[in-house]
PDB file of N, CA and C in Angstrom:
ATOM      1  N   UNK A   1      69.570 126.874  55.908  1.00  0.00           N
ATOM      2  CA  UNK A   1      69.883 125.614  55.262  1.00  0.00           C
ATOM      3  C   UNK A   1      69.585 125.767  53.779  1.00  0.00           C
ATOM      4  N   UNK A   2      70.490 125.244  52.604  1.00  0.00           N
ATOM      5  CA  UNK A   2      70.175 125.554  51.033  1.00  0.00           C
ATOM      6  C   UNK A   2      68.917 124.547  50.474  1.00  0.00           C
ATOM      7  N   UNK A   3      68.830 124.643  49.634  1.00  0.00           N
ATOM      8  CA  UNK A   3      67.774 123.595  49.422  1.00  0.00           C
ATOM      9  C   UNK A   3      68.188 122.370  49.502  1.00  0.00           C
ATOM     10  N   UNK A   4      69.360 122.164  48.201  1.00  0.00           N
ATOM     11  CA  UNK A   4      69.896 120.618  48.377  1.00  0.00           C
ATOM     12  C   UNK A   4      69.936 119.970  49.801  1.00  0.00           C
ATOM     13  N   UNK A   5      70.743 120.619  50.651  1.00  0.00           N
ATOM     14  CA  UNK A   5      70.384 120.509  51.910  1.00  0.00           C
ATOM     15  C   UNK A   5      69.347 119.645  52.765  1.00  0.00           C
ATOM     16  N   UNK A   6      68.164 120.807  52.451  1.00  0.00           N
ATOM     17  CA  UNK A   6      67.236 120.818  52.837  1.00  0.00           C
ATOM     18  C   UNK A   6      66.601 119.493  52.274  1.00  0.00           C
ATOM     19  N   UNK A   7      66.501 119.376  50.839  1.00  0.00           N
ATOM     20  CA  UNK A   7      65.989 118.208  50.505  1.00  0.00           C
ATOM     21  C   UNK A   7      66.396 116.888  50.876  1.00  0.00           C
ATOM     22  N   UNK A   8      68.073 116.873  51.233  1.00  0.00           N
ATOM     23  CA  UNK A   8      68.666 115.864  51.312  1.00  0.00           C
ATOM     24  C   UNK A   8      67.880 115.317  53.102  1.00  0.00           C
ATOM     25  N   UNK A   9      67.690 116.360  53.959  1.00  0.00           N
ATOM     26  CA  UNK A   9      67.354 115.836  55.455  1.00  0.00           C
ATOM     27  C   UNK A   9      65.437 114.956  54.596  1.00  0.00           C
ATOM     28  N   UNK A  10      64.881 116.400  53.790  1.00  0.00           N
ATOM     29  CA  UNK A  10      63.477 115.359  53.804  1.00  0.00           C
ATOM     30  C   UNK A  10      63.182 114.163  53.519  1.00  0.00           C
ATOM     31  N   UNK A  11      64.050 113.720  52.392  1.00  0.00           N
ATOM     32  CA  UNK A  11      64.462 112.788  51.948  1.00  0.00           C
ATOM     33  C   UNK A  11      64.953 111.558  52.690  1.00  0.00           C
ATOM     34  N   UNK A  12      65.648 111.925  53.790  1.00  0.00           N
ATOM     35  CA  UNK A  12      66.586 110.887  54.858  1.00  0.00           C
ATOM     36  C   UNK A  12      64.840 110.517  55.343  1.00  0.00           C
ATOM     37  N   UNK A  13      64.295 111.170  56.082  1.00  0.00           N
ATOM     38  CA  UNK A  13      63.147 111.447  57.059  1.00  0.00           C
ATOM     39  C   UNK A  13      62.540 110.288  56.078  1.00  0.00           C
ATOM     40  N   UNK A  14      61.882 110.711  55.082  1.00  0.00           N
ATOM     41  CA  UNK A  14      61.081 109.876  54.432  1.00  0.00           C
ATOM     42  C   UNK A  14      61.639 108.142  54.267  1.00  0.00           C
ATOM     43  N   UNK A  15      62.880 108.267  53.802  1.00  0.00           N
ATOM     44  CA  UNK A  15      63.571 107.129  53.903  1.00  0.00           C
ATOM     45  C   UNK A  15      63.246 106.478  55.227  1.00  0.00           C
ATOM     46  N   UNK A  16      63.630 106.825  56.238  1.00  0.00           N
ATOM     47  CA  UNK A  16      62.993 106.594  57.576  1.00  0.00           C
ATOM     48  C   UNK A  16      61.920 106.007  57.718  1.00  0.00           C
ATOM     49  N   UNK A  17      60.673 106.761  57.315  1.00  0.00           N
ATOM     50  CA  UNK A  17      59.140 106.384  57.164  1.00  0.00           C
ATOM     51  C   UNK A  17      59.613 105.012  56.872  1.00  0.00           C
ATOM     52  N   UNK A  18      60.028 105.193  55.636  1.00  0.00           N
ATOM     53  CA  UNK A  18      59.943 103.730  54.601  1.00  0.00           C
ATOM     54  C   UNK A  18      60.352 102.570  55.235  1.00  0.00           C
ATOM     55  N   UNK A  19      61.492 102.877  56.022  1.00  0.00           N
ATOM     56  CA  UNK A  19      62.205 101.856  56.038  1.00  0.00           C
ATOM     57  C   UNK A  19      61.321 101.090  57.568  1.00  0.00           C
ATOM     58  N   UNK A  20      60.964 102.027  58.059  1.00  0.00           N
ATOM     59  CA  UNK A  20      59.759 101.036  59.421  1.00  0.00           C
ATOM     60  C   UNK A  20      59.004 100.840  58.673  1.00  0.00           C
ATOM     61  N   UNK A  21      58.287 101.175  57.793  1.00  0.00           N
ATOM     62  CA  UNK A  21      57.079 100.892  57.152  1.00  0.00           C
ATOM     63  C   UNK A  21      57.142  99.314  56.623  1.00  0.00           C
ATOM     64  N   UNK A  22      58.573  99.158  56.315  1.00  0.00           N
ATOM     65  CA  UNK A  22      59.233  98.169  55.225  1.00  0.00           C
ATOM     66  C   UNK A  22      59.372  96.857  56.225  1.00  0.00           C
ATOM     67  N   UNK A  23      59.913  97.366  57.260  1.00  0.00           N
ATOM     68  CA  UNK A  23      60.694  96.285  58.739  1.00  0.00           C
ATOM     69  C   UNK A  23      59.075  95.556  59.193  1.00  0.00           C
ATOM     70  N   UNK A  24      58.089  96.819  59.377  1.00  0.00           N
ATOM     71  CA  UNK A  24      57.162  96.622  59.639  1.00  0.00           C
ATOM     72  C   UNK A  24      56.526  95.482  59.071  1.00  0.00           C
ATOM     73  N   UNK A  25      55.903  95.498  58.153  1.00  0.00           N
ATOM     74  CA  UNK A  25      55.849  94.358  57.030  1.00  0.00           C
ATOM     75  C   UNK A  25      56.115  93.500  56.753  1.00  0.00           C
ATOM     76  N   UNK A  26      57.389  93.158  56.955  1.00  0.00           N
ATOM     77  CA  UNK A  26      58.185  92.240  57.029  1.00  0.00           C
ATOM     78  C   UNK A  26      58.279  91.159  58.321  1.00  0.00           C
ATOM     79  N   UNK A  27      57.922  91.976  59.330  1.00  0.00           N
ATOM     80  CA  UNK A  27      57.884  91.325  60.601  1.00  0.00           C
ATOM     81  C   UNK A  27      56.718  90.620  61.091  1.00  0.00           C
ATOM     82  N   UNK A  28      55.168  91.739  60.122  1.00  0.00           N
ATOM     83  CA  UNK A  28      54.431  91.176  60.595  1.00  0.00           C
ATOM     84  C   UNK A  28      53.356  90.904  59.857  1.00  0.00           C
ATOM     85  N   UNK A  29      54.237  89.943  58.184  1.00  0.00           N
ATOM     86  CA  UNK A  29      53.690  89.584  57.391  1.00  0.00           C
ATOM     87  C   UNK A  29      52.871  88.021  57.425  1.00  0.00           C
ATOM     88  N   UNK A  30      53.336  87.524  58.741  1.00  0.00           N
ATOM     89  CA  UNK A  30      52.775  85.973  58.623  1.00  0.00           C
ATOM     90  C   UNK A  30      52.005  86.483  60.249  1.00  0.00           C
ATOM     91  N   UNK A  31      50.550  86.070  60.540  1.00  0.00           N
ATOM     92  CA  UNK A  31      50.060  86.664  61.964  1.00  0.00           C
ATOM     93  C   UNK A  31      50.303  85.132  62.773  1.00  0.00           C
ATOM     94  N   UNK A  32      50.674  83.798  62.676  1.00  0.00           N
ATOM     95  CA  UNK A  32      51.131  82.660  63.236  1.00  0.00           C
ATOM     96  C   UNK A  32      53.068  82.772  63.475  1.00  0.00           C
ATOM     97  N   UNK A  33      53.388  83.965  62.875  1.00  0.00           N
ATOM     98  CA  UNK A  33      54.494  83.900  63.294  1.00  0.00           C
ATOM     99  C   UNK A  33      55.475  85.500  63.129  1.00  0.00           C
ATOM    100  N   UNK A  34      55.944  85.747  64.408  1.00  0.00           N
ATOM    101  CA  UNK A  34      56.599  87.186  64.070  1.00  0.00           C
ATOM    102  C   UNK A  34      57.817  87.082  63.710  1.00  0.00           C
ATOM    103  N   UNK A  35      58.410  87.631  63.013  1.00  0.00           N
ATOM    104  CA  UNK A  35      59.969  87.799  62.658  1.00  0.00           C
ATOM    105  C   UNK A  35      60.367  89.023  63.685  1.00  0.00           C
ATOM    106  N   UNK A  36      61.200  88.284  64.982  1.00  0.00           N
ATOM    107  CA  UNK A  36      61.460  88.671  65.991  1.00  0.00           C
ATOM    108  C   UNK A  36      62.743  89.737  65.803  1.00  0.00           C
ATOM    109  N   UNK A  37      63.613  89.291  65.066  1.00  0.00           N
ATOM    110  CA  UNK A  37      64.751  90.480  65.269  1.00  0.00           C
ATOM    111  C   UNK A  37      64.497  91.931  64.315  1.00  0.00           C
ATOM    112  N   UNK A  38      63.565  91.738  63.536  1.00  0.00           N
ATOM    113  CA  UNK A  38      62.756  92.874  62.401  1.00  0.00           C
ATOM    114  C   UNK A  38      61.905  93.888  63.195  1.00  0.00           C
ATOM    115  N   UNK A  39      60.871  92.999  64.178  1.00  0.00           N
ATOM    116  CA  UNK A  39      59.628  93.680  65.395  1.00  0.00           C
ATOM    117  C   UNK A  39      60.923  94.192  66.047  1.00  0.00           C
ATOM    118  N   UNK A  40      62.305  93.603  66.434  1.00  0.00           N
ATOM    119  CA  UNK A  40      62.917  94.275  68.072  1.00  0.00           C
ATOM    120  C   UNK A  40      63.169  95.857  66.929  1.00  0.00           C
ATOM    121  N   UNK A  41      63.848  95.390  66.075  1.00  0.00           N
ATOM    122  CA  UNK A  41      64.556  96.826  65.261  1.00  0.00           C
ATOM    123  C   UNK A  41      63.337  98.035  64.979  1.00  0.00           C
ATOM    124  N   UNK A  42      62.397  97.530  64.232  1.00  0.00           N
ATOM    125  CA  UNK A  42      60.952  98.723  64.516  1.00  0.00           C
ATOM    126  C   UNK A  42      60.765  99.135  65.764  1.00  0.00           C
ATOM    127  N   UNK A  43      60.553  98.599  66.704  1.00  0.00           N
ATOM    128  CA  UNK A  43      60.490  99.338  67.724  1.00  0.00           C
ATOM    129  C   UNK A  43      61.581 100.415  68.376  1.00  0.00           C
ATOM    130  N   UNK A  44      62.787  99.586  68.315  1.00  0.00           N
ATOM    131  CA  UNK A  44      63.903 100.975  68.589  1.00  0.00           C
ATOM    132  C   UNK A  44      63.822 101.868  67.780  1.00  0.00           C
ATOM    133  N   UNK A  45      63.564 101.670  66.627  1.00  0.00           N
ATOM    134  CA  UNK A  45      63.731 103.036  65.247  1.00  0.00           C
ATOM    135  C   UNK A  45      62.185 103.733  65.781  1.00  0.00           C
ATOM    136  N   UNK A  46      61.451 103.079  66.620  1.00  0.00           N
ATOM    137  CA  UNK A  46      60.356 104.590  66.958  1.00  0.00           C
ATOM    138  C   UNK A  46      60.318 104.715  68.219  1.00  0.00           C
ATOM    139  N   UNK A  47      61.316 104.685  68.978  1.00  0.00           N
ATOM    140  CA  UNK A  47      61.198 105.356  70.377  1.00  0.00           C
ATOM    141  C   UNK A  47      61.852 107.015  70.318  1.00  0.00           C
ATOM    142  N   UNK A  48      61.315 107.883  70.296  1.00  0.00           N
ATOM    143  CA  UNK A  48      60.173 108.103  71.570  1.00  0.00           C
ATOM    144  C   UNK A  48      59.112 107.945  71.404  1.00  0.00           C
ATOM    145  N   UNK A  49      58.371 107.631  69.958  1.00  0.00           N
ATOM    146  CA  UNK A  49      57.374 108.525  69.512  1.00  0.00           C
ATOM    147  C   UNK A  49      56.441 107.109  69.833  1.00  0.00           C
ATOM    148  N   UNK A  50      57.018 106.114  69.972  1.00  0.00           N
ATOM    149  CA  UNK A  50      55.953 104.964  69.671  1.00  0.00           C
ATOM    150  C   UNK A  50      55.226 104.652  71.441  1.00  0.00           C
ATOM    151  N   UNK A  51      55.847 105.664  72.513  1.00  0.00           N
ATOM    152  CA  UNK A  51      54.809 105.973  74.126  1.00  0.00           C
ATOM    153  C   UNK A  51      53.767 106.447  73.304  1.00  0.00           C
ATOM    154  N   UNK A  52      53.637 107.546  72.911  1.00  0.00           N
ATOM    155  CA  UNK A  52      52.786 108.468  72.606  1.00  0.00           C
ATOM    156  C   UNK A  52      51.461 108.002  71.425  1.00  0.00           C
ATOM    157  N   UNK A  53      51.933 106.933  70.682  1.00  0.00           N
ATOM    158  CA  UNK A  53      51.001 106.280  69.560  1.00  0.00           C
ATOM    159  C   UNK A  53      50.491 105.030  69.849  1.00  0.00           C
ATOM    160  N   UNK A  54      51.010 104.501  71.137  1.00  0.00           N
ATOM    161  CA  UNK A  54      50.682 103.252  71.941  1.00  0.00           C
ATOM    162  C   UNK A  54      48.865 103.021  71.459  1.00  0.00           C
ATOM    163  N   UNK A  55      48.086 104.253  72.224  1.00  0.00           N
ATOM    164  CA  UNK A  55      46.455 104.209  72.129  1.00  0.00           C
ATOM    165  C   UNK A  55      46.355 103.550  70.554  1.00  0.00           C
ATOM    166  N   UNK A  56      47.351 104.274  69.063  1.00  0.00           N
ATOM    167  CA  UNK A  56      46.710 104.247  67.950  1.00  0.00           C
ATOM    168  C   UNK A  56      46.629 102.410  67.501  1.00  0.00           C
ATOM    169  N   UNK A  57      47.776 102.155  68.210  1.00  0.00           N
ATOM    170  CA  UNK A  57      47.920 100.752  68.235  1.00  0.00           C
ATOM    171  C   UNK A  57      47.205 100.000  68.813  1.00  0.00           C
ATOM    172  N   UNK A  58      47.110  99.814  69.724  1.00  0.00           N
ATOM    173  CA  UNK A  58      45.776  99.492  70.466  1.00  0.00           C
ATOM    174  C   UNK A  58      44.484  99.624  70.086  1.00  0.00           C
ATOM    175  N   UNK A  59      44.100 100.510  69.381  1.00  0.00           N
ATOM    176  CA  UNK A  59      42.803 100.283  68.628  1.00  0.00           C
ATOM    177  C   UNK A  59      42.644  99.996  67.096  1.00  0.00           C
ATOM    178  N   UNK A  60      44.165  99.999  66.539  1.00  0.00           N
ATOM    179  CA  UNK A  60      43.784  99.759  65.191  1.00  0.00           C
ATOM    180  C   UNK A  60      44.451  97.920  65.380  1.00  0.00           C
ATOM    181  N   UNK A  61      45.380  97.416  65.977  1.00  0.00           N
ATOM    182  CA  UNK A  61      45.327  95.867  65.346  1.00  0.00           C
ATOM    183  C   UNK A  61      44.754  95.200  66.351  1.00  0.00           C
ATOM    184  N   UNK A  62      43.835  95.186  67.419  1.00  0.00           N
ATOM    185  CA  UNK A  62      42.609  94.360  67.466  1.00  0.00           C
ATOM    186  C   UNK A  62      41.742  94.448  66.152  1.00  0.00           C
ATOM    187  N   UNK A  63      41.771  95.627  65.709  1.00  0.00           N
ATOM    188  CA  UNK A  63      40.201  95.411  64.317  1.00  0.00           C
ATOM    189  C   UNK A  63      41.211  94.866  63.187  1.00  0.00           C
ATOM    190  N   UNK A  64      42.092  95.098  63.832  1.00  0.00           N
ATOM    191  CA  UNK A  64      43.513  93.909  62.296  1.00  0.00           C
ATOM    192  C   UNK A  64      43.054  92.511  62.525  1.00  0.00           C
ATOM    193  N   UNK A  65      43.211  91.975  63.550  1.00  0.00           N
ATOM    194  CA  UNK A  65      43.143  90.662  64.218  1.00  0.00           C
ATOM    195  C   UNK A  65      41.827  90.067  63.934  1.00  0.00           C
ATOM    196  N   UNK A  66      40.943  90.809  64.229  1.00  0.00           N
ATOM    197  CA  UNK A  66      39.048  90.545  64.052  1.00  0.00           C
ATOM    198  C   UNK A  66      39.040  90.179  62.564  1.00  0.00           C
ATOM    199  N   UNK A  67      39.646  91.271  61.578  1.00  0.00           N
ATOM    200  CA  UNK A  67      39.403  90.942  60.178  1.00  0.00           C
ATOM    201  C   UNK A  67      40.321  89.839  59.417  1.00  0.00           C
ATOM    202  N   UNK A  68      41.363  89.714  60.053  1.00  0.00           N
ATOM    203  CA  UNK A  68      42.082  88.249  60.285  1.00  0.00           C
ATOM    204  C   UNK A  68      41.505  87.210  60.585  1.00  0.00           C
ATOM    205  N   UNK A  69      41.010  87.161  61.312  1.00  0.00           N
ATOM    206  CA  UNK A  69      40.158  85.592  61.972  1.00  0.00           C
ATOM    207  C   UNK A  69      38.661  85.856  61.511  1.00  0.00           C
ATOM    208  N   UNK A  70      38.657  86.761  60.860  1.00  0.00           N
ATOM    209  CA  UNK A  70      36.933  86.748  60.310  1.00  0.00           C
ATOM    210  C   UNK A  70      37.402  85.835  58.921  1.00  0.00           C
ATOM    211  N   UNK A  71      38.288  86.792  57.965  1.00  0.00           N
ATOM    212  CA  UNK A  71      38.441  87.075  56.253  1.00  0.00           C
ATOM    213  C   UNK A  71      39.150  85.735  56.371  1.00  0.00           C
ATOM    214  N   UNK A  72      40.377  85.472  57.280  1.00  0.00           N
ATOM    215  CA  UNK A  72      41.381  84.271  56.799  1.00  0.00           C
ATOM    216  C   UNK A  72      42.514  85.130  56.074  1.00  0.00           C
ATOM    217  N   UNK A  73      42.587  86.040  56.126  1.00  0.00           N
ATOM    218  CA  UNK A  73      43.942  86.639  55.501  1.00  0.00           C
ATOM    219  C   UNK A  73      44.469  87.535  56.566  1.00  0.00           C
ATOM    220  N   UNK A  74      46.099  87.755  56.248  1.00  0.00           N
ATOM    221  CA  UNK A  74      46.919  88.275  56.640  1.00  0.00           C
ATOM    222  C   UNK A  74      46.629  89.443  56.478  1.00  0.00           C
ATOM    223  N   UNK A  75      47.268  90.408  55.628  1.00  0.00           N
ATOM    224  CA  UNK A  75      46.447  91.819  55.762  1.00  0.00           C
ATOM    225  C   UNK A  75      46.457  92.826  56.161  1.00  0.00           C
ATOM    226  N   UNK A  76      45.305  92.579  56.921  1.00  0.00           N
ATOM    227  CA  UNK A  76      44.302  93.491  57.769  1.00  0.00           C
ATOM    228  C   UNK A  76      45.228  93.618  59.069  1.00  0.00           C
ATOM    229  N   UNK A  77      46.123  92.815  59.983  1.00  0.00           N
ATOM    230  CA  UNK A  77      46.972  92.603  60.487  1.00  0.00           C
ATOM    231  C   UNK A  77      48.254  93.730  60.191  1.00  0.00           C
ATOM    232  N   UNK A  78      48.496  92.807  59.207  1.00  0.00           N
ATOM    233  CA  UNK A  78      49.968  93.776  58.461  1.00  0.00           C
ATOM    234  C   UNK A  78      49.721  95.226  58.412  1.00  0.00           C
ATOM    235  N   UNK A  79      48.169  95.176  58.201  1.00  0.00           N
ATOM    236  CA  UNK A  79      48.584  96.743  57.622  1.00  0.00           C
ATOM    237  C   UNK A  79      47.840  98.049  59.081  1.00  0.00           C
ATOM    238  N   UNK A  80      47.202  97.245  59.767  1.00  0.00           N
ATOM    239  CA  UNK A  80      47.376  97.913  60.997  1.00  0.00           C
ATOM    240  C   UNK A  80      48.864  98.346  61.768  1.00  0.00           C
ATOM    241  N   UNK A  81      49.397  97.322  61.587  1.00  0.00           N
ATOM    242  CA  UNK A  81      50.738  97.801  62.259  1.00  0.00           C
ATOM    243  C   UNK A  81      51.760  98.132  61.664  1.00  0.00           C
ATOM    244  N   UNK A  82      51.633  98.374  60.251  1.00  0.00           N
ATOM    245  CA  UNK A  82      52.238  99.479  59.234  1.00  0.00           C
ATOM    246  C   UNK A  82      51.692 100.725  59.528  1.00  0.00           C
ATOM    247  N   UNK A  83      50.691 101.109  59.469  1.00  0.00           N
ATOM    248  CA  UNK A  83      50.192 102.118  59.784  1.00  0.00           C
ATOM    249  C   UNK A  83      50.632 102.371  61.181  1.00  0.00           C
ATOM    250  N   UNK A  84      50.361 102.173  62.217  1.00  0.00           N
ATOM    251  CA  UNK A  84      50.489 102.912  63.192  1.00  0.00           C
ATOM    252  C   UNK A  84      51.874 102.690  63.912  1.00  0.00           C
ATOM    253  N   UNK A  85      52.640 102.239  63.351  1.00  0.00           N
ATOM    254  CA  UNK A  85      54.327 101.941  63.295  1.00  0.00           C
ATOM    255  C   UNK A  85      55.314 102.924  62.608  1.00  0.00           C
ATOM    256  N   UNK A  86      54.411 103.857  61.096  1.00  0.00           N
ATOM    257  CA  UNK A  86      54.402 104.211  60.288  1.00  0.00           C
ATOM    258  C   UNK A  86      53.926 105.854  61.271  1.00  0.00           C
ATOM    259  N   UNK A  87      52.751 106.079  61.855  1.00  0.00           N
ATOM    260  CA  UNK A  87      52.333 107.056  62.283  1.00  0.00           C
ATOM    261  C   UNK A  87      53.557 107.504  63.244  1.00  0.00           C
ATOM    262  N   UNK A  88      54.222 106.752  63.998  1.00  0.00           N
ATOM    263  CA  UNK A  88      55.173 106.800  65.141  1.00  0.00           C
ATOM    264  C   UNK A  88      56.537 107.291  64.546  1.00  0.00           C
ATOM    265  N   UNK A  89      56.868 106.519  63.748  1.00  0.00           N
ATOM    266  CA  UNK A  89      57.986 106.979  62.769  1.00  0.00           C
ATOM    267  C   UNK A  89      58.089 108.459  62.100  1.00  0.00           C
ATOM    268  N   UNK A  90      56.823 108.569  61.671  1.00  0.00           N
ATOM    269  CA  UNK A  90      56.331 110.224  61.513  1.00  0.00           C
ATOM    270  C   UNK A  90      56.585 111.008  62.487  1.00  0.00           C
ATOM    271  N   UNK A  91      55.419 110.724  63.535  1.00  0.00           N
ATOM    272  CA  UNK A  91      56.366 111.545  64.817  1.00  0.00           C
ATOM    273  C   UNK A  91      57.350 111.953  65.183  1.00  0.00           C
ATOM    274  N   UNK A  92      58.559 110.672  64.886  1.00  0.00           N
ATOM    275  CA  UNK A  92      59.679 111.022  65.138  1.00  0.00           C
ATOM    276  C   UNK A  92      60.802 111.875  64.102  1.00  0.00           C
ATOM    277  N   UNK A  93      59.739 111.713  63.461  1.00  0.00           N
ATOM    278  CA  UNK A  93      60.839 113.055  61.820  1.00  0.00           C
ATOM    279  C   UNK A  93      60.575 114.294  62.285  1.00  0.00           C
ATOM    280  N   UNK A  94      58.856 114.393  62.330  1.00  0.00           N
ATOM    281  CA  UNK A  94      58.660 115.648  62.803  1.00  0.00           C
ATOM    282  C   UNK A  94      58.901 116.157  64.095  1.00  0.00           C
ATOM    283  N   UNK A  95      59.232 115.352  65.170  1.00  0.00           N
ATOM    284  CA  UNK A  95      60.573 115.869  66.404  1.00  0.00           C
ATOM    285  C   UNK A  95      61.420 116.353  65.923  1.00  0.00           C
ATOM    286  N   UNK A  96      61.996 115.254  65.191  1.00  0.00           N
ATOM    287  CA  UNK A  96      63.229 115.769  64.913  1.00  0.00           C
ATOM    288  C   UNK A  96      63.627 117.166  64.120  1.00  0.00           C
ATOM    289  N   UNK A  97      62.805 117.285  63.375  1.00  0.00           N
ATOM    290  CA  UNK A  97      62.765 118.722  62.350  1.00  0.00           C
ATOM    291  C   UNK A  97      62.680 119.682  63.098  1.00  0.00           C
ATOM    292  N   UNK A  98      61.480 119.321  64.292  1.00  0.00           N
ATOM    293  CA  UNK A  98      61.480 120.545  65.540  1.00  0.00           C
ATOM    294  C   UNK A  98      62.878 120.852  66.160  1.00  0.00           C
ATOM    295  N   UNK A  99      63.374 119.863  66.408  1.00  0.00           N
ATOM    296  CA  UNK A  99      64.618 119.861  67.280  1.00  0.00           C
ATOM    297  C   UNK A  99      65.684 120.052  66.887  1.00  0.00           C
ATOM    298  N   UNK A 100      65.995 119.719  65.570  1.00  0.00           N
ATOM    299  CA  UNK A 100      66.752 120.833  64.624  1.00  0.00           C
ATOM    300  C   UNK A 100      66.735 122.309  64.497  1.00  0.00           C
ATOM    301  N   UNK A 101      65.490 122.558  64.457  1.00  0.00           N
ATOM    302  CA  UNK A 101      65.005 124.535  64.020  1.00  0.00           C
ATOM    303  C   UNK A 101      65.592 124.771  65.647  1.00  0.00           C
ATOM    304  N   UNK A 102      65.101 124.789  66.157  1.00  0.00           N
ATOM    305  CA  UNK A 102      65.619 124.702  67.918  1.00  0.00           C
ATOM    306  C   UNK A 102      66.883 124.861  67.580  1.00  0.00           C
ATOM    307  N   UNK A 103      67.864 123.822  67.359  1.00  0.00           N
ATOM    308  CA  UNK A 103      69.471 124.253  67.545  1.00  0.00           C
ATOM    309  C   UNK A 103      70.158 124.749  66.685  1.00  0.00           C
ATOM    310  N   UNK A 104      69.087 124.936  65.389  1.00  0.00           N
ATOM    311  CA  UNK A 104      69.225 125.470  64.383  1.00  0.00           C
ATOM    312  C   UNK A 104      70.605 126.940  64.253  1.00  0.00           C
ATOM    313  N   UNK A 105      71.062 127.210  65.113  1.00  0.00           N
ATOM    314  CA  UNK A 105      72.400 128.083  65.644  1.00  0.00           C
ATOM    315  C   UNK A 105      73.720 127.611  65.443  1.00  0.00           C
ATOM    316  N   UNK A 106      74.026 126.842  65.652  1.00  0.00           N
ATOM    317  CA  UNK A 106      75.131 125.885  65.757  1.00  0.00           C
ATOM    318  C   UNK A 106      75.358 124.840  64.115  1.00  0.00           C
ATOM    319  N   UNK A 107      75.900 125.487  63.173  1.00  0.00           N
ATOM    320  CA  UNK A 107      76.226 124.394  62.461  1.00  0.00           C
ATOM    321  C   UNK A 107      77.599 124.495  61.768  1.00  0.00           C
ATOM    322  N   UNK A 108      78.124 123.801  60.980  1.00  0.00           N
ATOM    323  CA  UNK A 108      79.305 123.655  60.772  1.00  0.00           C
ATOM    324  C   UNK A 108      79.554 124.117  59.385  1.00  0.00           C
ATOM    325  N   UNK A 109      80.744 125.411  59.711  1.00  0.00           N
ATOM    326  CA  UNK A 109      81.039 126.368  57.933  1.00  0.00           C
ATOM    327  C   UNK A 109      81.512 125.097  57.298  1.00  0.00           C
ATOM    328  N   UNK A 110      81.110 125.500  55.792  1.00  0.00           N
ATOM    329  CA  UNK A 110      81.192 124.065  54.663  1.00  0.00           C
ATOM    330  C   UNK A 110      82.844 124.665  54.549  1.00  0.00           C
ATOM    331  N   UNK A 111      83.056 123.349  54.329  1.00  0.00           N
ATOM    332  CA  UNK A 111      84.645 123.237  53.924  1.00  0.00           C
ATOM    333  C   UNK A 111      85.566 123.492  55.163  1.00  0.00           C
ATOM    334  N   UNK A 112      84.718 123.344  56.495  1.00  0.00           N
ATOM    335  CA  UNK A 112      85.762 124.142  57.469  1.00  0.00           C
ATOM    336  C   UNK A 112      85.234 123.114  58.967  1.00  0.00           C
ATOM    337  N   UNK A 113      85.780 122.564  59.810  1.00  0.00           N
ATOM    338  CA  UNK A 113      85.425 121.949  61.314  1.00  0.00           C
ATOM    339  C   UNK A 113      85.210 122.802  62.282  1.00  0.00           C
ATOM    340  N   UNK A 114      85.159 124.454  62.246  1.00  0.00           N
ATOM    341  CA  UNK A 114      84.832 125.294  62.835  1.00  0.00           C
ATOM    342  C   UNK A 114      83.607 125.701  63.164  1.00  0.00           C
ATOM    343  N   UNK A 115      82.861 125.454  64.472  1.00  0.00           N
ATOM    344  CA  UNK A 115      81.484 125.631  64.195  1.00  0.00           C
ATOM    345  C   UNK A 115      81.162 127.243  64.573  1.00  0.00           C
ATOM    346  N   UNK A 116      79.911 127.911  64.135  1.00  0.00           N
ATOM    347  CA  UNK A 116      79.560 128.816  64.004  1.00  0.00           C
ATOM    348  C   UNK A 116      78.758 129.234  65.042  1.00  0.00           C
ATOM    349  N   UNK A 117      79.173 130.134  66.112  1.00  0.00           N
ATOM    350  CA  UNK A 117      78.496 130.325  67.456  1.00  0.00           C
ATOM    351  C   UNK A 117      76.765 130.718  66.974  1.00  0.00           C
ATOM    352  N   UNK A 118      76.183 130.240  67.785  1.00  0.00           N
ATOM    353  CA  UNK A 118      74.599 130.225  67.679  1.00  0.00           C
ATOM    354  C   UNK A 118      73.491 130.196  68.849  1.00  0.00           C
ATOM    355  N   UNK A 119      72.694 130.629  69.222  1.00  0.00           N
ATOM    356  CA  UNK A 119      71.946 130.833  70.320  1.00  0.00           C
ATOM    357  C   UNK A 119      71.589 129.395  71.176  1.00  0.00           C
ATOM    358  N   UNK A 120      71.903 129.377  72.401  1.00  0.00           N
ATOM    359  CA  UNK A 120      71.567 128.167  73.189  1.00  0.00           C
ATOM    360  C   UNK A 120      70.250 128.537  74.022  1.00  0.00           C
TER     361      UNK A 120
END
């Protein structure tokens, strides 16, 4: 893969991060009220990865919630489930990068719809 390339996938990936990071936030910027179609879309944008980060969630926004109903601010809330919404989303770049090098055989000559036989 060339660099431009290359930069252009890290770049997407990160965009990615951002953009749950962003949905995230957005959804679960008021803790009296969720912005329901923002929470459904974060969650599809981290499946698979968000089975596997379930535990991180689970222990980081109860201590969101505690410092919520302790402090009186939002927050501590928000930013638990940025973070570990955010951790899941990660996961799923770095699958994906795996799972690329993996089929990494198969890609398509520039300027041409002919793909290039590669190891299965």
């Amino acid at each position: 893969m060339s660099g431009g390339a290359r930069a252009h996938v890290t770049s997407a990936k990160a965009g990615y991060v951002l953009a749950v990071a962003v949905l995230t936030a957005f959804a679960t910027s008021d803790p009296d009220h969720l912005t329901v179609w923002a929470w459904v879309a974060v969650l599809l944008l981290t499946v698979p990865a968000i089975i596997v980060t379930l535990p991180l969630l689970y222990v980081l926004v109860p201590i969101g919630w505690a410092l919520t109903d302790h402090f009186h601010v939002a927050w501590p809330t928000t930013c638990a489930y940025v973070l570990s919404l955010s951790v899941a989303a990660t996961v799923n770049a770095v699958l994906f990068s795996a799972l690329r090098k993996r089929r990494g055989g198969r890609r398509l000559r520039q300027g041409s719809s002919e793909e290039l036989p590669g190891p299965y």
